[in-house]
Protein backbone atom coordinates (compact mmCIF):
# COMPACT_ATOMS: atom_id res chain seq x y z
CA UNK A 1 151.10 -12.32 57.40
CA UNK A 2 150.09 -9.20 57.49
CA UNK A 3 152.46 -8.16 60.30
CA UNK A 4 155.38 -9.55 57.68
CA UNK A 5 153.91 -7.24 55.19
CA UNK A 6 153.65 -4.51 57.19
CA UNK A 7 157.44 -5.21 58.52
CA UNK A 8 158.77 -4.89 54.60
CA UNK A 9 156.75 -1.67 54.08
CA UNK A 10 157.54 -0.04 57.48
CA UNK A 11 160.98 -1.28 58.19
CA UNK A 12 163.78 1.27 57.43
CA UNK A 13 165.20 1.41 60.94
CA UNK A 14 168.63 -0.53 61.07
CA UNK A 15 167.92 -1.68 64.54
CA UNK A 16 164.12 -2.89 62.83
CA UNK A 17 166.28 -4.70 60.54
CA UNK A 18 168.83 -6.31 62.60
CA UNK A 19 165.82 -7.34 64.90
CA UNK A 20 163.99 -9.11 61.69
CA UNK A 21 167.62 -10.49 60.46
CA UNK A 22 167.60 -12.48 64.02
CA UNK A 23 164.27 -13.40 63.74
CA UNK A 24 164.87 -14.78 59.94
CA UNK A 25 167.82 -16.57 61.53
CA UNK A 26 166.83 -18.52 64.21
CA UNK A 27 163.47 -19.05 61.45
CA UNK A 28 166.48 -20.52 59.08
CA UNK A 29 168.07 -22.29 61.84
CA UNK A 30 165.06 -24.63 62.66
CA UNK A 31 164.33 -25.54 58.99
CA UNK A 32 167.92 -26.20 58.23
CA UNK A 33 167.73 -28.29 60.69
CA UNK A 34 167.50 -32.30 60.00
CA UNK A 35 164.38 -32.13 62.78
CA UNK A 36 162.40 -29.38 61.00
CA UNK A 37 158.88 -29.76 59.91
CA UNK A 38 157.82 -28.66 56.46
CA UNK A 39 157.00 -25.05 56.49
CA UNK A 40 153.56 -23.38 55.94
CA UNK A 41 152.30 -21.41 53.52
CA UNK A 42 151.69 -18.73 56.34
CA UNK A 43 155.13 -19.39 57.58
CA UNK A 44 156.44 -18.72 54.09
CA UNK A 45 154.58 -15.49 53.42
CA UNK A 46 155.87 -14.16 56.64
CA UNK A 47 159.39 -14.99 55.91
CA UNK A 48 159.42 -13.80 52.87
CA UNK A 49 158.30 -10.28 53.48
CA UNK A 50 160.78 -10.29 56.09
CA UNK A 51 163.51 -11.24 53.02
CA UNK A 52 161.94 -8.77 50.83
CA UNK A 53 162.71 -5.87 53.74
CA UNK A 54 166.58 -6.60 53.49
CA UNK A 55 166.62 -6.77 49.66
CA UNK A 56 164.18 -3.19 49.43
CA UNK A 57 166.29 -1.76 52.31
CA UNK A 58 169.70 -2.81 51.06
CA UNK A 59 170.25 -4.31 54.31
CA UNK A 60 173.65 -6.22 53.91
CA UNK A 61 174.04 -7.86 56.86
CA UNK A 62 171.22 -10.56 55.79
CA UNK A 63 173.64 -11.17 52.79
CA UNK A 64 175.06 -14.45 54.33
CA UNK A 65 171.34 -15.79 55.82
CA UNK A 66 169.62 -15.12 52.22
CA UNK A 67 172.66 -17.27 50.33
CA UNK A 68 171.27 -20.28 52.67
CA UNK A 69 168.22 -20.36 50.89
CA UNK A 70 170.01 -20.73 47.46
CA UNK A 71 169.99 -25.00 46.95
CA UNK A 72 167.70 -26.98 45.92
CA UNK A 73 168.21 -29.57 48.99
CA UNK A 74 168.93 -30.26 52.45
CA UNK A 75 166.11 -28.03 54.63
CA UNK A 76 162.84 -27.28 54.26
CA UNK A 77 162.47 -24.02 52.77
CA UNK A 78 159.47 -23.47 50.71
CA UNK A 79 159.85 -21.88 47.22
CA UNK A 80 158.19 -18.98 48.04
CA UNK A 81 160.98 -18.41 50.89
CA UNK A 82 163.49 -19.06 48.71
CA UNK A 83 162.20 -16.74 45.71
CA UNK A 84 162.11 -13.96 48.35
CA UNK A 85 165.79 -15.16 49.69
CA UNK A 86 166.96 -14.96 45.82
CA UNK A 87 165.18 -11.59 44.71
CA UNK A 88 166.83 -10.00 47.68
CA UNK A 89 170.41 -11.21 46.90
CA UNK A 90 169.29 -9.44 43.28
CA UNK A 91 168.57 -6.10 45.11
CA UNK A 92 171.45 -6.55 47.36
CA UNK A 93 174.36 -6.87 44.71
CA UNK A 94 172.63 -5.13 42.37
CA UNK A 95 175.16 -3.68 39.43
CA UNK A 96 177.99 -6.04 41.29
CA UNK A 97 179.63 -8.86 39.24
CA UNK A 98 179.87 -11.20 42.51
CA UNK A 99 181.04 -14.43 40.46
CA UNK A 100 180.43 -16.95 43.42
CA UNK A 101 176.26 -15.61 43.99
CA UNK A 102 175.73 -15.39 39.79
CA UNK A 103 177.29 -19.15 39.59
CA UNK A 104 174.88 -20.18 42.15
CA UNK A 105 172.18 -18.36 40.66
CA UNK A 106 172.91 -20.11 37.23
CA UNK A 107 172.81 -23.69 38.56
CA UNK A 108 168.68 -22.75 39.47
CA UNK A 109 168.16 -21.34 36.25
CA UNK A 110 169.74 -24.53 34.34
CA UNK A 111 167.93 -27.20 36.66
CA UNK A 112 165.94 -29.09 34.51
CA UNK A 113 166.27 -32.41 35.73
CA UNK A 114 163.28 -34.49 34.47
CA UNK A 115 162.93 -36.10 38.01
CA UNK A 116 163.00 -33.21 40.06
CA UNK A 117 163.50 -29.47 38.37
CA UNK A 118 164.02 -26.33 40.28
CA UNK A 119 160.56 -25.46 41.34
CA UNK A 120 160.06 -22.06 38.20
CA UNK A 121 159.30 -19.65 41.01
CA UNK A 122 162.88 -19.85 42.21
CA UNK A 123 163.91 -20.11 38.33
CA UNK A 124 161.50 -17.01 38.19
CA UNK A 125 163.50 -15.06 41.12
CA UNK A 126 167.20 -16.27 40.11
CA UNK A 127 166.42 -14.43 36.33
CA UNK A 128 164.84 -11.42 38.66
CA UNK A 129 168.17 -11.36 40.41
CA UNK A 130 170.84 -12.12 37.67
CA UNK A 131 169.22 -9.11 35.84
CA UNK A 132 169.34 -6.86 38.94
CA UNK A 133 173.19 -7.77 38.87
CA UNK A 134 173.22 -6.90 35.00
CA UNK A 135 176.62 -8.76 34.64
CA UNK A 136 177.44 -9.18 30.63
CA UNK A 137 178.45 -12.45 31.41
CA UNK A 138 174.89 -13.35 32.49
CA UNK A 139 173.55 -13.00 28.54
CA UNK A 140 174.68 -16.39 27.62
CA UNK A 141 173.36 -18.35 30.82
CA UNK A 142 169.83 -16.42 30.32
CA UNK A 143 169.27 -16.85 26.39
CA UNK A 144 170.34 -20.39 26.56
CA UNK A 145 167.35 -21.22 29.39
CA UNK A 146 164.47 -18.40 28.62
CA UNK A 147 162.07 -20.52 27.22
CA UNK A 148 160.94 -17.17 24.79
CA UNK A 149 157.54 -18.01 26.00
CA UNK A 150 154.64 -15.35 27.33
CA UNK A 151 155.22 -17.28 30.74
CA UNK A 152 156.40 -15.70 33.54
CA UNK A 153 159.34 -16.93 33.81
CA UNK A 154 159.93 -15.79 29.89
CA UNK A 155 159.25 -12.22 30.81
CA UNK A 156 161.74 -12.35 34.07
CA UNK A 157 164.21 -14.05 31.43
CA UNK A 158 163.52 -11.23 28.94
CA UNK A 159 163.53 -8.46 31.63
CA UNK A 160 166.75 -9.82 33.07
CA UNK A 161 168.04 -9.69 29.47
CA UNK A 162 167.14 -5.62 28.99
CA UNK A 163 168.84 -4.89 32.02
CA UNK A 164 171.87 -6.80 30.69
CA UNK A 165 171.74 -4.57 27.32
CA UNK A 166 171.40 -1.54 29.49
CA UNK A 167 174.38 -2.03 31.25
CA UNK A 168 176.13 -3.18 28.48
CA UNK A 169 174.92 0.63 26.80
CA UNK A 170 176.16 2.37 29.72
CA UNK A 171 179.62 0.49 29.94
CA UNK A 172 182.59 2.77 28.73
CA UNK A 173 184.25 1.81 25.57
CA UNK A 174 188.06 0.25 26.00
């Protein structure tokens, strides 16, 4: 773990990066896979510091890998993983209105389903990353699921909601 932490502080160097990126691939690979077994919490940590390098560095060519990480189903990646995956998306299209990534994004937010809701870590990151986007669009989605509590995931709601209003102050007028 503490190599993986030491890898998102350090790691500036694109050929770093591209050597994590293959290392979070084949990682993504084998618990896509049908034959994976459930990741650690170790295994998690690790990974996501490795995430959290491409989202701090900007590093777009983990872009496609970190979308993977979006759904609820079909591998085994933990919620800490995916968090990580999500939050870096945030940092990666930050101040873009990428439609396709903020619909995505909203179907976490809204999963309630009594049976099985998103896990509120992910819901935690997806409000982290829709407010790093800052798309006015994003208001309606955010207000209608921040549960206005002192929770955490009422203060990523309500800090996703500033940065909305800040771009929205910022916008020129028509």
């Amino acid at each position: 773990m503490l190599a993986g932490w030491a890898l998102m502080e350090l790691a500036e160097e694109a050929d770093v990066l591209a050597g994590m990126l293959e290392h979070a691939e084949k990682m993504t690979a084998v618990l896509k896979s049908n034959n994976a077994v459930p990741i650690t919490t170790t295994d998690q940590i690790r990974l996501s510091y490795i995430h959290q390098a491409f989202g701090k560095n900007g590093y777009q060519p983990a872009t496609e890998m970190l979308t993977k990480y979006i759904p609820k189903s079909g591998h085994q990646f933990g919620p800490v993983a995916r968090a990580s995956a999500i939050w870096a998306l945030g940092k990666l299209n930050k101040g873009v209105n990428n439609k396709s990534l903020l619909t995505s994004l909203y179907g976490r937010i809204s999963d309630l389903n009594p049976l099985n809701p998103e896990d509120p870590l992910v819901r935690f990151a997806c409000n982290l990353a829709v407010g790093e986007m800052a798309s006015l669009e994003s208001r309606e989605t955010i207000e209608k699921f921040n549960e206005g509590l002192p929770t955490p995931l009422g203060y990523a709601a309500n800090w996703a909601l500033s940065q909305i209003d800040q771009a929205a102050a910022k916008k020129p007028l028509e």
